[in-house]
PDB file of N, CA and C in Angstrom:
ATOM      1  N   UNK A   1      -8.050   4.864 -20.583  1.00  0.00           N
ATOM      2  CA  UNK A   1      -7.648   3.881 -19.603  1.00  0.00           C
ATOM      3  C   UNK A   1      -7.347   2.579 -20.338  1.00  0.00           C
ATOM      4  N   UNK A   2      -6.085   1.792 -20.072  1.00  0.00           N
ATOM      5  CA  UNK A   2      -5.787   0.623 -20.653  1.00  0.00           C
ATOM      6  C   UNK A   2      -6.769  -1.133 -20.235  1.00  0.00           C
ATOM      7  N   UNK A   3      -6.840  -1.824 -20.897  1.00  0.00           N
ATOM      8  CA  UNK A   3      -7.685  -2.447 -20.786  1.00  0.00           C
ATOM      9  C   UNK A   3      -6.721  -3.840 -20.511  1.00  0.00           C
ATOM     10  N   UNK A   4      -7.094  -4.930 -19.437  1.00  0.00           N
ATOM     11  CA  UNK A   4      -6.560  -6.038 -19.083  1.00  0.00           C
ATOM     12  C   UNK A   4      -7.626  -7.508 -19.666  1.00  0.00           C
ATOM     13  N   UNK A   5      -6.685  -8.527 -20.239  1.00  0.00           N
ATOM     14  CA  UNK A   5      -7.484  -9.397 -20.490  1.00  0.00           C
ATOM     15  C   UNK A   5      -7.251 -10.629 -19.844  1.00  0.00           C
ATOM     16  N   UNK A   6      -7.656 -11.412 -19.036  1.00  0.00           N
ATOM     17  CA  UNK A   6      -7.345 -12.296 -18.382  1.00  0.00           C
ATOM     18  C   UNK A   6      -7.532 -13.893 -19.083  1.00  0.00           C
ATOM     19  N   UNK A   7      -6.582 -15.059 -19.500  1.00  0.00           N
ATOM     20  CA  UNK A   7      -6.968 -15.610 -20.611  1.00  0.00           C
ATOM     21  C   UNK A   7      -7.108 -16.782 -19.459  1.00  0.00           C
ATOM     22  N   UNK A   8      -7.447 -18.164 -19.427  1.00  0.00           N
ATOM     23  CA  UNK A   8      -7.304 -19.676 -18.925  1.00  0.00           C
ATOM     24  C   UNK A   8      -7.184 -19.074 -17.433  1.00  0.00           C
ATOM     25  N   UNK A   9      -8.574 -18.466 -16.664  1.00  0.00           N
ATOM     26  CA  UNK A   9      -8.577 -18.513 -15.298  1.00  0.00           C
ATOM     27  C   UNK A   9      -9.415 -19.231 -14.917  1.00  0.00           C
ATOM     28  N   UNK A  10      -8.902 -19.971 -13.795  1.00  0.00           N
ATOM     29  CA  UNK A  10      -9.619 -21.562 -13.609  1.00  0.00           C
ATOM     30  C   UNK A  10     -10.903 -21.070 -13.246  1.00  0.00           C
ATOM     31  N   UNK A  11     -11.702 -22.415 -13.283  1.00  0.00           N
ATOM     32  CA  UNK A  11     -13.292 -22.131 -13.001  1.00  0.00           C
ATOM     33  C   UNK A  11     -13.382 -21.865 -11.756  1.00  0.00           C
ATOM     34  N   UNK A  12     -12.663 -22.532 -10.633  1.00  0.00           N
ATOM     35  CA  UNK A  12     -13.024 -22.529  -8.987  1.00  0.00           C
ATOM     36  C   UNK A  12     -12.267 -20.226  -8.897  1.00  0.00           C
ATOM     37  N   UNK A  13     -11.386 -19.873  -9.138  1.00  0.00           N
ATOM     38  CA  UNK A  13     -10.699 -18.863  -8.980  1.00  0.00           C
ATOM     39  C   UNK A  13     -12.054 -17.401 -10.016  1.00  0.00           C
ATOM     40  N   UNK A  14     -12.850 -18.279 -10.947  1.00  0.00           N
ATOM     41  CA  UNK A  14     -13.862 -16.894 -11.355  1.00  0.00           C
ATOM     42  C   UNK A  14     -14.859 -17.281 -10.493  1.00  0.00           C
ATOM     43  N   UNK A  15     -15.129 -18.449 -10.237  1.00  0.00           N
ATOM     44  CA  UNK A  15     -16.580 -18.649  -9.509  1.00  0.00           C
ATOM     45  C   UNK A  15     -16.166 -17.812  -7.890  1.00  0.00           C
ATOM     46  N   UNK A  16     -14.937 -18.038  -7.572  1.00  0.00           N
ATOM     47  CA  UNK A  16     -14.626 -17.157  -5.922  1.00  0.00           C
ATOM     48  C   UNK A  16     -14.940 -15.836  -5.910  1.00  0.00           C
ATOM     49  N   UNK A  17     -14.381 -15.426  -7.473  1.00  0.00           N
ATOM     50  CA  UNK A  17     -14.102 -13.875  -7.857  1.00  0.00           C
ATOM     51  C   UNK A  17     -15.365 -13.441  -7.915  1.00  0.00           C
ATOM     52  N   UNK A  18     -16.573 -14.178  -8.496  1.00  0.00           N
ATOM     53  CA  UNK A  18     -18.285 -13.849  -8.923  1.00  0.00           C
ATOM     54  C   UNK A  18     -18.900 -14.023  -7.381  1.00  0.00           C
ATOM     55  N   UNK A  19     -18.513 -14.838  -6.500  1.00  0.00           N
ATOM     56  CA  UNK A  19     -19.047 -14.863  -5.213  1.00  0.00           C
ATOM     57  C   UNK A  19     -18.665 -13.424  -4.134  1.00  0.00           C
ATOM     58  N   UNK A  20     -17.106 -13.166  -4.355  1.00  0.00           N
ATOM     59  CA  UNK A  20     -16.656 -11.901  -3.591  1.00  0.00           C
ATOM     60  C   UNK A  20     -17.670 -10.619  -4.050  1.00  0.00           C
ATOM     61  N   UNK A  21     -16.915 -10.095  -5.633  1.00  0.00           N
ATOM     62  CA  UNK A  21     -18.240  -9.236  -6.558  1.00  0.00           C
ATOM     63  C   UNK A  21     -19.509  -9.326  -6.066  1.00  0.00           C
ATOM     64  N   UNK A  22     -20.123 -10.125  -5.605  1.00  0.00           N
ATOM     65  CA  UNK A  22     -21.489 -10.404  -5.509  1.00  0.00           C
ATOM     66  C   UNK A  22     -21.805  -9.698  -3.912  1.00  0.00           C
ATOM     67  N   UNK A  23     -20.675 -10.293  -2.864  1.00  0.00           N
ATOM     68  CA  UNK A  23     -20.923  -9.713  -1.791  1.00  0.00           C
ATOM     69  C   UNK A  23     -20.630  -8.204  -1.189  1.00  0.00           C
ATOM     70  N   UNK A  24     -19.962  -7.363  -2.645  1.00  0.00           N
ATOM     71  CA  UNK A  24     -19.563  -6.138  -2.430  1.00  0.00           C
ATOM     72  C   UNK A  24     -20.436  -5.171  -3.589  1.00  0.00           C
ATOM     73  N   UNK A  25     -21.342  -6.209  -4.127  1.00  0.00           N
ATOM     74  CA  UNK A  25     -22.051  -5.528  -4.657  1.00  0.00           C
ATOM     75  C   UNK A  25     -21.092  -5.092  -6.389  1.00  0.00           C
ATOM     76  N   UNK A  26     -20.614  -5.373  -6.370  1.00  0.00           N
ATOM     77  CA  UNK A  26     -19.723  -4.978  -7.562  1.00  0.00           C
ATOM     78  C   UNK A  26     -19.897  -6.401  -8.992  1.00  0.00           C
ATOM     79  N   UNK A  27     -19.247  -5.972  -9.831  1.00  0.00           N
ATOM     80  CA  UNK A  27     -19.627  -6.734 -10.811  1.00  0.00           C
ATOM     81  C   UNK A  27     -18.016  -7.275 -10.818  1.00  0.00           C
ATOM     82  N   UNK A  28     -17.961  -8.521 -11.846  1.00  0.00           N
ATOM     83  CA  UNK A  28     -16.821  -9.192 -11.497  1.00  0.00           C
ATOM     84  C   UNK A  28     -15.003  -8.374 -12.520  1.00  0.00           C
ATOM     85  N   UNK A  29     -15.327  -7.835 -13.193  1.00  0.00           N
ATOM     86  CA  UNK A  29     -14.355  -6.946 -13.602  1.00  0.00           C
ATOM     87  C   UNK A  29     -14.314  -5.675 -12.498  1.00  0.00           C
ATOM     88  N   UNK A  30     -15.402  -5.458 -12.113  1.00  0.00           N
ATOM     89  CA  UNK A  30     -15.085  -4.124 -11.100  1.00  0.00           C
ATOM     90  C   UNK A  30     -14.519  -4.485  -9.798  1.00  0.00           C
ATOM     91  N   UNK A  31     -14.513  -6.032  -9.112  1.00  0.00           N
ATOM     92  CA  UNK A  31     -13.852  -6.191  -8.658  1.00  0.00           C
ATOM     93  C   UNK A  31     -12.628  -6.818  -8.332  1.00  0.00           C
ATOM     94  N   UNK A  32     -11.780  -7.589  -9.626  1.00  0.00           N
ATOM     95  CA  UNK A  32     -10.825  -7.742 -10.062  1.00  0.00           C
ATOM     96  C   UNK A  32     -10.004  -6.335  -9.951  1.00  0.00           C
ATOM     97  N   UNK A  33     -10.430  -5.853 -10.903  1.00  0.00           N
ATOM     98  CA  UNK A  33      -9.348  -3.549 -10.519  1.00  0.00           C
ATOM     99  C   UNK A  33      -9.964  -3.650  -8.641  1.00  0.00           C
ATOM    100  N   UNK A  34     -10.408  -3.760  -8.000  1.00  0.00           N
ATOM    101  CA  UNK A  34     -10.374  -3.485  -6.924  1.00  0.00           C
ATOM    102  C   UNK A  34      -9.381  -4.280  -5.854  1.00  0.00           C
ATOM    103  N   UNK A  35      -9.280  -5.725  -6.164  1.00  0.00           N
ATOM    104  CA  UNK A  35      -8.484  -6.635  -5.561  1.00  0.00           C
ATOM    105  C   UNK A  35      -6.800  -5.786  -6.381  1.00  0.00           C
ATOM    106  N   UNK A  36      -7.340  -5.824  -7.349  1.00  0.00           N
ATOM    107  CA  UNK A  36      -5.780  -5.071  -7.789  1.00  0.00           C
ATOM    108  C   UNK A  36      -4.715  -3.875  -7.065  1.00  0.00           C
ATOM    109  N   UNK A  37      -6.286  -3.333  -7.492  1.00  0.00           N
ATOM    110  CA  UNK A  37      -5.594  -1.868  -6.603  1.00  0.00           C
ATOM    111  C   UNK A  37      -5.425  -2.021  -5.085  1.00  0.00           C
ATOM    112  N   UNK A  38      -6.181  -2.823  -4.621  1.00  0.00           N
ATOM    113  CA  UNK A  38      -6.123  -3.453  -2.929  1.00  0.00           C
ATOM    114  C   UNK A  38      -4.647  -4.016  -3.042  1.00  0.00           C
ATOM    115  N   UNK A  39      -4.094  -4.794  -3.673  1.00  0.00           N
ATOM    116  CA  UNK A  39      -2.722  -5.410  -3.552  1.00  0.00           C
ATOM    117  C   UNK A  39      -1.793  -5.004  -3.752  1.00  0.00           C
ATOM    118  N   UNK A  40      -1.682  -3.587  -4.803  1.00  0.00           N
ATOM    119  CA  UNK A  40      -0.036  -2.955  -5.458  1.00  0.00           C
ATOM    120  C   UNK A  40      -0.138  -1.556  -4.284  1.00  0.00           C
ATOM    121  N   UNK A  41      -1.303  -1.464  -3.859  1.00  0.00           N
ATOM    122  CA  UNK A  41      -1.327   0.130  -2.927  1.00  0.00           C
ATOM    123  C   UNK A  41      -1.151  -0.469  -1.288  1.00  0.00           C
ATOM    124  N   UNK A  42      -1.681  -1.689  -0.910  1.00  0.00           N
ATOM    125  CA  UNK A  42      -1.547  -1.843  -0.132  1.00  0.00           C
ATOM    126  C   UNK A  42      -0.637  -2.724   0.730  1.00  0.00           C
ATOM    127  N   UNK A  43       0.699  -3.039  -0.097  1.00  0.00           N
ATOM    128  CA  UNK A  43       1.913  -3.395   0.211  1.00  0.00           C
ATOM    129  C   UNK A  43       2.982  -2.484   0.604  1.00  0.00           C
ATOM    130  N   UNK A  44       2.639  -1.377  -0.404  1.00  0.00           N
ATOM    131  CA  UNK A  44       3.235  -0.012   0.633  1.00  0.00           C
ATOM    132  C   UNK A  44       3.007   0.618   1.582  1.00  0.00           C
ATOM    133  N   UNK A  45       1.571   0.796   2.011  1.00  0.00           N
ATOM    134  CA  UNK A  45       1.148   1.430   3.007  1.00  0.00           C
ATOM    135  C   UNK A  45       1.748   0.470   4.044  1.00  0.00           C
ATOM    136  N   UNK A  46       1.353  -0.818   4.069  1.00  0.00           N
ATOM    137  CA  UNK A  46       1.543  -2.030   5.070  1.00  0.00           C
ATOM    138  C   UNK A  46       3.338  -1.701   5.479  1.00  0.00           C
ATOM    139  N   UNK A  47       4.647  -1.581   4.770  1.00  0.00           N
ATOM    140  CA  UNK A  47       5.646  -1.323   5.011  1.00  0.00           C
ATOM    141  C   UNK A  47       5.517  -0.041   5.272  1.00  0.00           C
ATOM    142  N   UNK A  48       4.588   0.875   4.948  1.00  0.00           N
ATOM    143  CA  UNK A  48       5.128   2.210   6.170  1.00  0.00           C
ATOM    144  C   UNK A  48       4.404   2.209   7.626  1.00  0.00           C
ATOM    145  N   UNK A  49       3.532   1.400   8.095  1.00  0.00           N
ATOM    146  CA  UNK A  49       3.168   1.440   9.671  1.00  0.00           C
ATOM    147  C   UNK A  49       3.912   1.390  10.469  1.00  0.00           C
ATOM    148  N   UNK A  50       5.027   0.409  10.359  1.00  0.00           N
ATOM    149  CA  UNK A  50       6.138   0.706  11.401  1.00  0.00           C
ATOM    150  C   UNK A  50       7.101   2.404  11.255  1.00  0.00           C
ATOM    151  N   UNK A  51       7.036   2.868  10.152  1.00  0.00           N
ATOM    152  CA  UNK A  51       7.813   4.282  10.306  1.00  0.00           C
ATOM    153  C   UNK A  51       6.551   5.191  10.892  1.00  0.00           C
ATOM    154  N   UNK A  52       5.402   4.993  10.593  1.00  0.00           N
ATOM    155  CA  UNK A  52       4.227   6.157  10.868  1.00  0.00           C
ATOM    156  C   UNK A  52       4.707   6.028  12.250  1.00  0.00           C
ATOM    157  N   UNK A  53       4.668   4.897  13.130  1.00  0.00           N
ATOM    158  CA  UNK A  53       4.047   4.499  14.404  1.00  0.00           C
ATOM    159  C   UNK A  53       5.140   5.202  15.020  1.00  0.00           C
ATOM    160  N   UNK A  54       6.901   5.526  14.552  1.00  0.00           N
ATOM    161  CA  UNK A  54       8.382   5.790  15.270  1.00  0.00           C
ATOM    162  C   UNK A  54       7.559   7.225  15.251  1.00  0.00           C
ATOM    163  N   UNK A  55       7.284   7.854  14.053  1.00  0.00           N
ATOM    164  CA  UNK A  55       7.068   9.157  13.746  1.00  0.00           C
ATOM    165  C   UNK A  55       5.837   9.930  14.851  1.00  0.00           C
ATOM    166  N   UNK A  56       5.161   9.055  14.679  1.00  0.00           N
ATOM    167  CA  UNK A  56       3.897   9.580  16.249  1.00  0.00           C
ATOM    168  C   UNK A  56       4.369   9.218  17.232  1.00  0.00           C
ATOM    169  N   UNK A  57       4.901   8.845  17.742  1.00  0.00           N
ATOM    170  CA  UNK A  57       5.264   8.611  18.582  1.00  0.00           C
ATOM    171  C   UNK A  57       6.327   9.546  19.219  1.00  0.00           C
ATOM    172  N   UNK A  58       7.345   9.966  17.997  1.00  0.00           N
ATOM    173  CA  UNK A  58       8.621  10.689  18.192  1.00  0.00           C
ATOM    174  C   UNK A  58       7.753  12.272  18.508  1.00  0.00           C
ATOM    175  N   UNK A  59       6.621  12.432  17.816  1.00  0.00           N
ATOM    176  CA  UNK A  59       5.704  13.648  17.547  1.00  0.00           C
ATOM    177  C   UNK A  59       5.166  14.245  18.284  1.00  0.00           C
ATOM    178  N   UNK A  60       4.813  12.642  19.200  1.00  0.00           N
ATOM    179  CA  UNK A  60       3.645  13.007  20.151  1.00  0.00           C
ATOM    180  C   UNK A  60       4.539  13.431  21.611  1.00  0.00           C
ATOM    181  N   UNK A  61       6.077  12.885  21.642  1.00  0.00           N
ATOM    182  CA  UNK A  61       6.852  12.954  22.808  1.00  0.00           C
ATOM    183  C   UNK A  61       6.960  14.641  23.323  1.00  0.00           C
ATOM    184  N   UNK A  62       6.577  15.335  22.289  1.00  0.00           N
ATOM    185  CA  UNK A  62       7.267  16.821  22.664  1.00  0.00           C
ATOM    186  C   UNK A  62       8.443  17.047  22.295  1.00  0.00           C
ATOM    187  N   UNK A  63       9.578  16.486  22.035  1.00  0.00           N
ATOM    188  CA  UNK A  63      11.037  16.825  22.132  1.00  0.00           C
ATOM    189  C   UNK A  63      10.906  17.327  20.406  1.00  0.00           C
ATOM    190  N   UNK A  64      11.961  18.094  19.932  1.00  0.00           N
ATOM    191  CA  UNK A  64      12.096  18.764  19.079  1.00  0.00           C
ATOM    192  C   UNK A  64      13.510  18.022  18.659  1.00  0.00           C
ATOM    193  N   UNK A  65      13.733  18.072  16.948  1.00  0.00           N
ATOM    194  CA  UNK A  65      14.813  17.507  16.328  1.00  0.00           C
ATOM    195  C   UNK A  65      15.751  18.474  15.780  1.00  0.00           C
ATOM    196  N   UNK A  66      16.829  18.656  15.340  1.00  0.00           N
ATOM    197  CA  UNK A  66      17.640  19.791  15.137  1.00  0.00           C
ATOM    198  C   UNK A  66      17.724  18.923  13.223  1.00  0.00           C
ATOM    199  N   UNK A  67      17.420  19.774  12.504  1.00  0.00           N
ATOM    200  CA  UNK A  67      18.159  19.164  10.926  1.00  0.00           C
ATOM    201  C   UNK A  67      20.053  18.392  10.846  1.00  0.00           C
ATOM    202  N   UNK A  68      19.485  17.431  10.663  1.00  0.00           N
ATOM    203  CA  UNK A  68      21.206  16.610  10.746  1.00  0.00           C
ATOM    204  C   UNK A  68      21.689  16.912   9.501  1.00  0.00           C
ATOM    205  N   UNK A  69      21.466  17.383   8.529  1.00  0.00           N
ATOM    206  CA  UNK A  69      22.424  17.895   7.456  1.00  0.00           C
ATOM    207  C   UNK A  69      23.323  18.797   7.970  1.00  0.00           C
ATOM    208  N   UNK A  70      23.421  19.443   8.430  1.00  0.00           N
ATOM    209  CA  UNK A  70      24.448  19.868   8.934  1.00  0.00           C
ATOM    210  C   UNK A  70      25.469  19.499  10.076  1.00  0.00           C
ATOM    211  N   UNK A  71      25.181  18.870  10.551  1.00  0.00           N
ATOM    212  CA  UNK A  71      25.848  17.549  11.615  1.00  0.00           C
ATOM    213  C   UNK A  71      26.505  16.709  10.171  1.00  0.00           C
ATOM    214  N   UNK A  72      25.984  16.371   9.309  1.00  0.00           N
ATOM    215  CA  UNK A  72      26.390  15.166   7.773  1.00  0.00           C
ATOM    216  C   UNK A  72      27.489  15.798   7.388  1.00  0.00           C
ATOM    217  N   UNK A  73      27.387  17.282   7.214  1.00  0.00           N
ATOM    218  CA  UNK A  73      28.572  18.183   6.265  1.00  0.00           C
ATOM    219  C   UNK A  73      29.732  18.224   7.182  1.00  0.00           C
ATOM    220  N   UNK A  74      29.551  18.634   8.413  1.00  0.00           N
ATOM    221  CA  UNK A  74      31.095  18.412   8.975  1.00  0.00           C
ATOM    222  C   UNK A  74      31.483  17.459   9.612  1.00  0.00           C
ATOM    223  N   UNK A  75      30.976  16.285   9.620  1.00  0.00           N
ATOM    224  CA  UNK A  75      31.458  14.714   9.496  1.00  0.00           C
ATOM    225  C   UNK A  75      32.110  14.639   8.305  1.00  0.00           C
ATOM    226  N   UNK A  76      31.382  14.582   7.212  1.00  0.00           N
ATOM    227  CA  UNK A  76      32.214  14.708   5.826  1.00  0.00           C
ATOM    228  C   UNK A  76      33.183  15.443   5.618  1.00  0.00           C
ATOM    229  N   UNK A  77      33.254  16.705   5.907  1.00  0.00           N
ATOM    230  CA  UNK A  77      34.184  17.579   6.147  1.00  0.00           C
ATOM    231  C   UNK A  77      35.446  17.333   6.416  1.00  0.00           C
ATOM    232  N   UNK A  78      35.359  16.356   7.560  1.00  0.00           N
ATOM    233  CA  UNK A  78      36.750  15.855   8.614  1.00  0.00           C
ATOM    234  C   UNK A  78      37.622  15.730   7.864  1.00  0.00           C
TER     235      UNK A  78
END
């Protein structure tokens, strides 16, 4: 596993980071990778709730979808 070094992080921004760590029980590198992984994973999930929500919804209606690739090919076709 690759290793991150963090150089000139202000005092008020480690003392927040040692107060959060502290309230999750974690130590302050273990929760730095956690805020991390909280921020690059959870910018994607956050942009797919609006497709989940069309998709249950479309799911939950009952109606059935026919594959549009083939509707695509003889449009193109024309």
């Amino acid at each position: 596993m690759a290793e991150l070094v963090l150089t000139d992080v202000e005092d008020g921004v480690l003392d927040r980071l040692q107060m959060r760590a502290a309230r999750h029980g974690r130590t302050p590198a273990e929760e730095a990778k956690a805020i991390l992984l909280e921020a690059l994973r959870g910018r994607d999930a956050v942009l797919w709730v609006p497709v989940d929500a069309i998709y249950h919804r479309l799911a939950n209606s009952g109606r059935t979808f026919s594959d549009s690739a083939e509707l695509l090919r003889e449009d193109r076709d024309r």
